[in-house]
C-alpha atoms as a PDB file:
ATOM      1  CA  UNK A   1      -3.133 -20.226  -6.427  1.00  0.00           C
ATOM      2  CA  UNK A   2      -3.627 -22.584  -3.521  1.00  0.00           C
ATOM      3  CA  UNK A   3      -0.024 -21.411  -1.902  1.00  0.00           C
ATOM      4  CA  UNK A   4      -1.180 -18.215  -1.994  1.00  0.00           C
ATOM      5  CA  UNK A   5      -4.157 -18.422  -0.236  1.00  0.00           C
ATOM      6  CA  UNK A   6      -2.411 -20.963   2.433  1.00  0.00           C
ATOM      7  CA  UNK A   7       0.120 -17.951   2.907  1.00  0.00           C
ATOM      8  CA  UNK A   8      -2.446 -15.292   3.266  1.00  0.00           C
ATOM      9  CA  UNK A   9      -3.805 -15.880   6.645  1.00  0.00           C
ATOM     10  CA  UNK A  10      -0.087 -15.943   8.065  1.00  0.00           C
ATOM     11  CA  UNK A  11       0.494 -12.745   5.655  1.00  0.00           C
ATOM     12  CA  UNK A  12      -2.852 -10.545   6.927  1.00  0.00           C
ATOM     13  CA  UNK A  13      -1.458 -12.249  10.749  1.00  0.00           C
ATOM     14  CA  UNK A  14       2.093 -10.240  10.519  1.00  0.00           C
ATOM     15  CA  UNK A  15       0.501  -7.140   8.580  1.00  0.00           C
ATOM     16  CA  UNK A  16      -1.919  -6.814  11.750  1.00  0.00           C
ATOM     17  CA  UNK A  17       0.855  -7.576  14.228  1.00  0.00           C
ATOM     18  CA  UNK A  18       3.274  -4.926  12.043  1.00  0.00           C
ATOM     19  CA  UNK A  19       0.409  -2.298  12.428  1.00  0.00           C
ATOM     20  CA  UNK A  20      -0.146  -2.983  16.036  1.00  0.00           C
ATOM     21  CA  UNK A  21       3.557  -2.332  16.701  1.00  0.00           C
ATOM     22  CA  UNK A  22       3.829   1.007  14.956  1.00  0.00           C
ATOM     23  CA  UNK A  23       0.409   1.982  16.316  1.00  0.00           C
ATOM     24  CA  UNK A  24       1.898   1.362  19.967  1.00  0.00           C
ATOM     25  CA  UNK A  25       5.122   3.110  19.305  1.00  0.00           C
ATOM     26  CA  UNK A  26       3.928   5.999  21.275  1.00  0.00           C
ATOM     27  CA  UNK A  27       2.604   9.502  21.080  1.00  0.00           C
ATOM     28  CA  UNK A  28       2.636  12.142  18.100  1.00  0.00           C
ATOM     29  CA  UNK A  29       4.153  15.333  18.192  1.00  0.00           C
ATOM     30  CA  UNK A  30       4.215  18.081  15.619  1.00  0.00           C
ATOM     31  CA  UNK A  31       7.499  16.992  14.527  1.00  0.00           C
ATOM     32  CA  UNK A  32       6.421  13.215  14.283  1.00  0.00           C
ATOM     33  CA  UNK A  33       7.405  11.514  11.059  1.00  0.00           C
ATOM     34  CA  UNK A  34       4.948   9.204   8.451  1.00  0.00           C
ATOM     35  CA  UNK A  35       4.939   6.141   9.625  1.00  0.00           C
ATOM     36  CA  UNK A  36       1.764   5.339  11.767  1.00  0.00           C
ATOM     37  CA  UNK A  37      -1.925   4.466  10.720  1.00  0.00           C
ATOM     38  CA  UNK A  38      -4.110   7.172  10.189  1.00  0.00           C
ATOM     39  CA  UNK A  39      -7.779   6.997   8.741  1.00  0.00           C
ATOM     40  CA  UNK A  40     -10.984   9.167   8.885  1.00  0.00           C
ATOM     41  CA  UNK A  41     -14.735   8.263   8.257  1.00  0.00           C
ATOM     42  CA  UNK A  42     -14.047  10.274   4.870  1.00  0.00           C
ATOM     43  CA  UNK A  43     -11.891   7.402   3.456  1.00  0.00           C
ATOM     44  CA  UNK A  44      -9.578  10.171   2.564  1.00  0.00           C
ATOM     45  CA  UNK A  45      -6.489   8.182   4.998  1.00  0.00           C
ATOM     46  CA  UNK A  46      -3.180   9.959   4.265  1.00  0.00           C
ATOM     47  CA  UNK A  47      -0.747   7.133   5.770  1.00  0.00           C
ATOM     48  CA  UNK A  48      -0.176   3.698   4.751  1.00  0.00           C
ATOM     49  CA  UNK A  49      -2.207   1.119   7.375  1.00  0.00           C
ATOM     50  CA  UNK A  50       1.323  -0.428   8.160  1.00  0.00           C
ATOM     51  CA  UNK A  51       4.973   0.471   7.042  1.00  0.00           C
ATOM     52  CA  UNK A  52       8.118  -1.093   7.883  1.00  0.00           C
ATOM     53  CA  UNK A  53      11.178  -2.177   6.746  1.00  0.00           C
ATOM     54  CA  UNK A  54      11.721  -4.242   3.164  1.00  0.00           C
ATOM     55  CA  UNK A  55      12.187  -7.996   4.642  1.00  0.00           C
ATOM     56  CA  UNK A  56      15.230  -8.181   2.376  1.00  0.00           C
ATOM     57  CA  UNK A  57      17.797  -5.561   0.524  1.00  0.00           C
ATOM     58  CA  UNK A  58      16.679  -2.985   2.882  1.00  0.00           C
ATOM     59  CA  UNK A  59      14.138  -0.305   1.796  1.00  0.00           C
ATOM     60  CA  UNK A  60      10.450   0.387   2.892  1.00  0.00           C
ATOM     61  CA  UNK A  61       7.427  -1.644   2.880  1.00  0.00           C
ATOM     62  CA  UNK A  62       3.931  -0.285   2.778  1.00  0.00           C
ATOM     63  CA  UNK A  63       0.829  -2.213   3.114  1.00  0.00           C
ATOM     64  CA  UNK A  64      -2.599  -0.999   1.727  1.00  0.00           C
ATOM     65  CA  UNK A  65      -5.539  -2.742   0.939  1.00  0.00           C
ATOM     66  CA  UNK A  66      -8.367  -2.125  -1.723  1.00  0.00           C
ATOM     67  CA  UNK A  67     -11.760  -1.455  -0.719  1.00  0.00           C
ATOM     68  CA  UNK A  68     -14.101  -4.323  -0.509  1.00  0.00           C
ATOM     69  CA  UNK A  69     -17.147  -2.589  -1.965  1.00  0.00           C
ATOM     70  CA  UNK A  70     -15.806   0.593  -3.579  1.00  0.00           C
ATOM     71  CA  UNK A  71     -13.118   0.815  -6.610  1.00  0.00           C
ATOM     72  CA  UNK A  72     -10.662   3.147  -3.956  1.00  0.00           C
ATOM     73  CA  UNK A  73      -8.049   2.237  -1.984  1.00  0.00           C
ATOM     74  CA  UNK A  74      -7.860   2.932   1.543  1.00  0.00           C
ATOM     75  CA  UNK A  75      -5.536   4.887   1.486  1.00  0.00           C
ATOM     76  CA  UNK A  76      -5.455   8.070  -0.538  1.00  0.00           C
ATOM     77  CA  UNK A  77      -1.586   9.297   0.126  1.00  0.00           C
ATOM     78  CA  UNK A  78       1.329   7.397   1.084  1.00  0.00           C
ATOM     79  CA  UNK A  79       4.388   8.647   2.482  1.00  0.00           C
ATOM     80  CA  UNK A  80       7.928   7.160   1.703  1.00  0.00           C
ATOM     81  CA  UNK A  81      11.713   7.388   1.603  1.00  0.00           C
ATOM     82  CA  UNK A  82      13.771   7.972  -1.308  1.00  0.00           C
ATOM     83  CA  UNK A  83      15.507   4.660  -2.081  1.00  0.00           C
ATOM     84  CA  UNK A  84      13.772   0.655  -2.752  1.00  0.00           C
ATOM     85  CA  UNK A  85       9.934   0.882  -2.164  1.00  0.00           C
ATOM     86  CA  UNK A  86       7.558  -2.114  -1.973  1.00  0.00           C
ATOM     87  CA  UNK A  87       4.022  -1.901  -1.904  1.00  0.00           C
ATOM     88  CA  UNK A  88       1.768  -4.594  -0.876  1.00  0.00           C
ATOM     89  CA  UNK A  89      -2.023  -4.717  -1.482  1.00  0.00           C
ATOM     90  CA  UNK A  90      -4.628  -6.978  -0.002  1.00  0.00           C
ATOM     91  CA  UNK A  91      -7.498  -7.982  -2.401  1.00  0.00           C
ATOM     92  CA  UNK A  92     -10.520  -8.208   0.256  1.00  0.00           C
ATOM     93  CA  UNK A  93     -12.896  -7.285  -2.768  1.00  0.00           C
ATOM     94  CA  UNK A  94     -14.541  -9.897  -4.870  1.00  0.00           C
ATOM     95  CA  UNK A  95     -13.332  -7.844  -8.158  1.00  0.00           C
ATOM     96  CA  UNK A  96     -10.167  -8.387  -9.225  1.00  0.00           C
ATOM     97  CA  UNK A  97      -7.078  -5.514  -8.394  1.00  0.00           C
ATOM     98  CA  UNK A  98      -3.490  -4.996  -8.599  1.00  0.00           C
ATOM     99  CA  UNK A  99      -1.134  -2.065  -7.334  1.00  0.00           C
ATOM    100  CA  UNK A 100       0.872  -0.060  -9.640  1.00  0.00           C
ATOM    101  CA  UNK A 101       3.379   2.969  -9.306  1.00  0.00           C
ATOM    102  CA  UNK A 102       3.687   5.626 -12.310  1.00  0.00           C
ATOM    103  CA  UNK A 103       5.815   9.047 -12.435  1.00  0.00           C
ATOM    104  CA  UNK A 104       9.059  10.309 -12.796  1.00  0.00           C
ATOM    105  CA  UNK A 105       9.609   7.715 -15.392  1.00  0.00           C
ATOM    106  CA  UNK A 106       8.703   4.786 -13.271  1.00  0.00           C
ATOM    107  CA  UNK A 107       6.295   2.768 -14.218  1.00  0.00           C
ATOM    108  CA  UNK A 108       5.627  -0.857 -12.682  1.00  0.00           C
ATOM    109  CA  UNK A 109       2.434  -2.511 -12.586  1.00  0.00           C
ATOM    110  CA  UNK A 110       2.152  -5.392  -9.784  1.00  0.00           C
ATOM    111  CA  UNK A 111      -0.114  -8.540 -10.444  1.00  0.00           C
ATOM    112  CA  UNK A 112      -3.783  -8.240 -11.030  1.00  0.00           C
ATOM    113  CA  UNK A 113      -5.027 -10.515  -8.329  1.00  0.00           C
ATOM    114  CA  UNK A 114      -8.778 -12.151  -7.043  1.00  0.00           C
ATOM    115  CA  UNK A 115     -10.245 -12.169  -4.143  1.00  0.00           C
ATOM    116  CA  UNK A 116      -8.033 -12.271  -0.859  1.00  0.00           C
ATOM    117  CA  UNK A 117      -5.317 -11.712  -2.796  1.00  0.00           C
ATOM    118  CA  UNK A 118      -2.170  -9.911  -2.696  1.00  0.00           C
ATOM    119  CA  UNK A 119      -0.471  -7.389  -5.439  1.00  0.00           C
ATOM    120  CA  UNK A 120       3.253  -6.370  -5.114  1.00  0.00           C
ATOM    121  CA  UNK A 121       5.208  -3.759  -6.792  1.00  0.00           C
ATOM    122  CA  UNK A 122       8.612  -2.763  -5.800  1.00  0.00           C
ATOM    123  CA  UNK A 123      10.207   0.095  -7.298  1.00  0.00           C
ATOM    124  CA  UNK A 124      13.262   2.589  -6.539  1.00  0.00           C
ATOM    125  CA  UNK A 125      11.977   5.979  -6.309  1.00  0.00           C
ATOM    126  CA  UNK A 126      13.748   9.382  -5.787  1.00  0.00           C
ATOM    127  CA  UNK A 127      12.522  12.112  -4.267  1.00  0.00           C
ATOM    128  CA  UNK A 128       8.989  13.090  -5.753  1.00  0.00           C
ATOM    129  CA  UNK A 129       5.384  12.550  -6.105  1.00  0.00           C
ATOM    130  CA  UNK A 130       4.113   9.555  -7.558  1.00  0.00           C
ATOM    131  CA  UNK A 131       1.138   7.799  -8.616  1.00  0.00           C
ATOM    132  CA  UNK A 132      -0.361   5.020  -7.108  1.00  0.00           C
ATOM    133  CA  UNK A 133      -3.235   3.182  -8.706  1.00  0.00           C
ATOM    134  CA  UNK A 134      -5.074  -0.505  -9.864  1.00  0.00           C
ATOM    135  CA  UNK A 135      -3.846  -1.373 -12.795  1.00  0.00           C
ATOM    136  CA  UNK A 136      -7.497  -3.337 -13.757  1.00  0.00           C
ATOM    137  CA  UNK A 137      -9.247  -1.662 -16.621  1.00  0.00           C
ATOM    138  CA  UNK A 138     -11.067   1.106 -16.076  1.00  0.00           C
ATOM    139  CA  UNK A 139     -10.780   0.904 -12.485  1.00  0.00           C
ATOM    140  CA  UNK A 140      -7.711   4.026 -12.227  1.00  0.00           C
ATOM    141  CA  UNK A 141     -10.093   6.131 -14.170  1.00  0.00           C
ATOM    142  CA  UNK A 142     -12.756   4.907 -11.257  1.00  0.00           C
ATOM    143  CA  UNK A 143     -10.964   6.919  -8.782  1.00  0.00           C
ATOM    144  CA  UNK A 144      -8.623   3.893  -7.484  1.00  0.00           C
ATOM    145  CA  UNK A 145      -5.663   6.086  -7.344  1.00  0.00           C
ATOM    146  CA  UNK A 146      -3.617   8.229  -4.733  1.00  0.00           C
ATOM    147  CA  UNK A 147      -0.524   9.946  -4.157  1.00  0.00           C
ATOM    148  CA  UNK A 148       2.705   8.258  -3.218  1.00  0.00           C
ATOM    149  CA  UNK A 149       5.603  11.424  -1.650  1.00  0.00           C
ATOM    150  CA  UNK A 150       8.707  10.349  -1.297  1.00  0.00           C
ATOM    151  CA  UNK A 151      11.176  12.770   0.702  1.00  0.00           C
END
């Protein structure tokens, strides 16, 4: 538990670097594609805070986090490509969470994980809608779920 909480810093230090660099990538158009930070007062954010690239065996990486005082996400729809998908949570709550991804007969379930932690889940999805959610008792039925579309 102590590596992981030596790691975090330098972890939350790349995701806010990673989101910075898609956030500067430049305008929108109407024919932009998925992969910036969006959010609204309304909690109801339909993009991932920071996607990029799988560090290894190509793919996609998105990074969400869970609330810290709510049992939601905050995120409620992610967008990905079909192919090797890894999802990343940040635990800022006190409550323990996890990530999971169910549908299409997929169904992984990342580690539950304490405060400041991090959940992973990679999976290899085709072309769909999925479920995201916390796999934590009780906590899915709670509303900590969302859609994940891959096209």
């Amino acid at each position: 538990m102590k590596r992981r909480s030596t790691r975090l810093p330098g972890l939350l230090a790349v995701s806010a670097v990673a989101a910075l660099a898609v956030a500067g990538c430049g305008g929108s158009s109407s024919g932009s594609s998925n992969t910036g930070a969006s959010s609204s007062a309304s909690g109801k954010t339909t993009k991932a805070a920071s996607q990029a690239p799988a560090s290894s065996g190509g793919g996609q990486t998105i990074h969400l986090s869970a609330s810290p005082s709510q049992l939601k996400f905050n995120v409620s729809t992610l967008h990905a490509k079909v192919g090797k998908v890894t999802l990343v949570m940040a635990n800022p709550a006190n409550l323990s969470h996890g990530v999971a991804v169910q549908g299409g007969g997929v169904n992984k379930v990342g580690a539950t994980v304490g405060h400041n932690g991090t959940s992973t889940v990679t999976v290899t999805l085709k072309k769909g809608t999925y479920t995201f959610y916390c796999p934590v008792p009780g906590h899915r039925q709670a509303g900590m779920q969302g859609k994940l579309i891959v096209s």
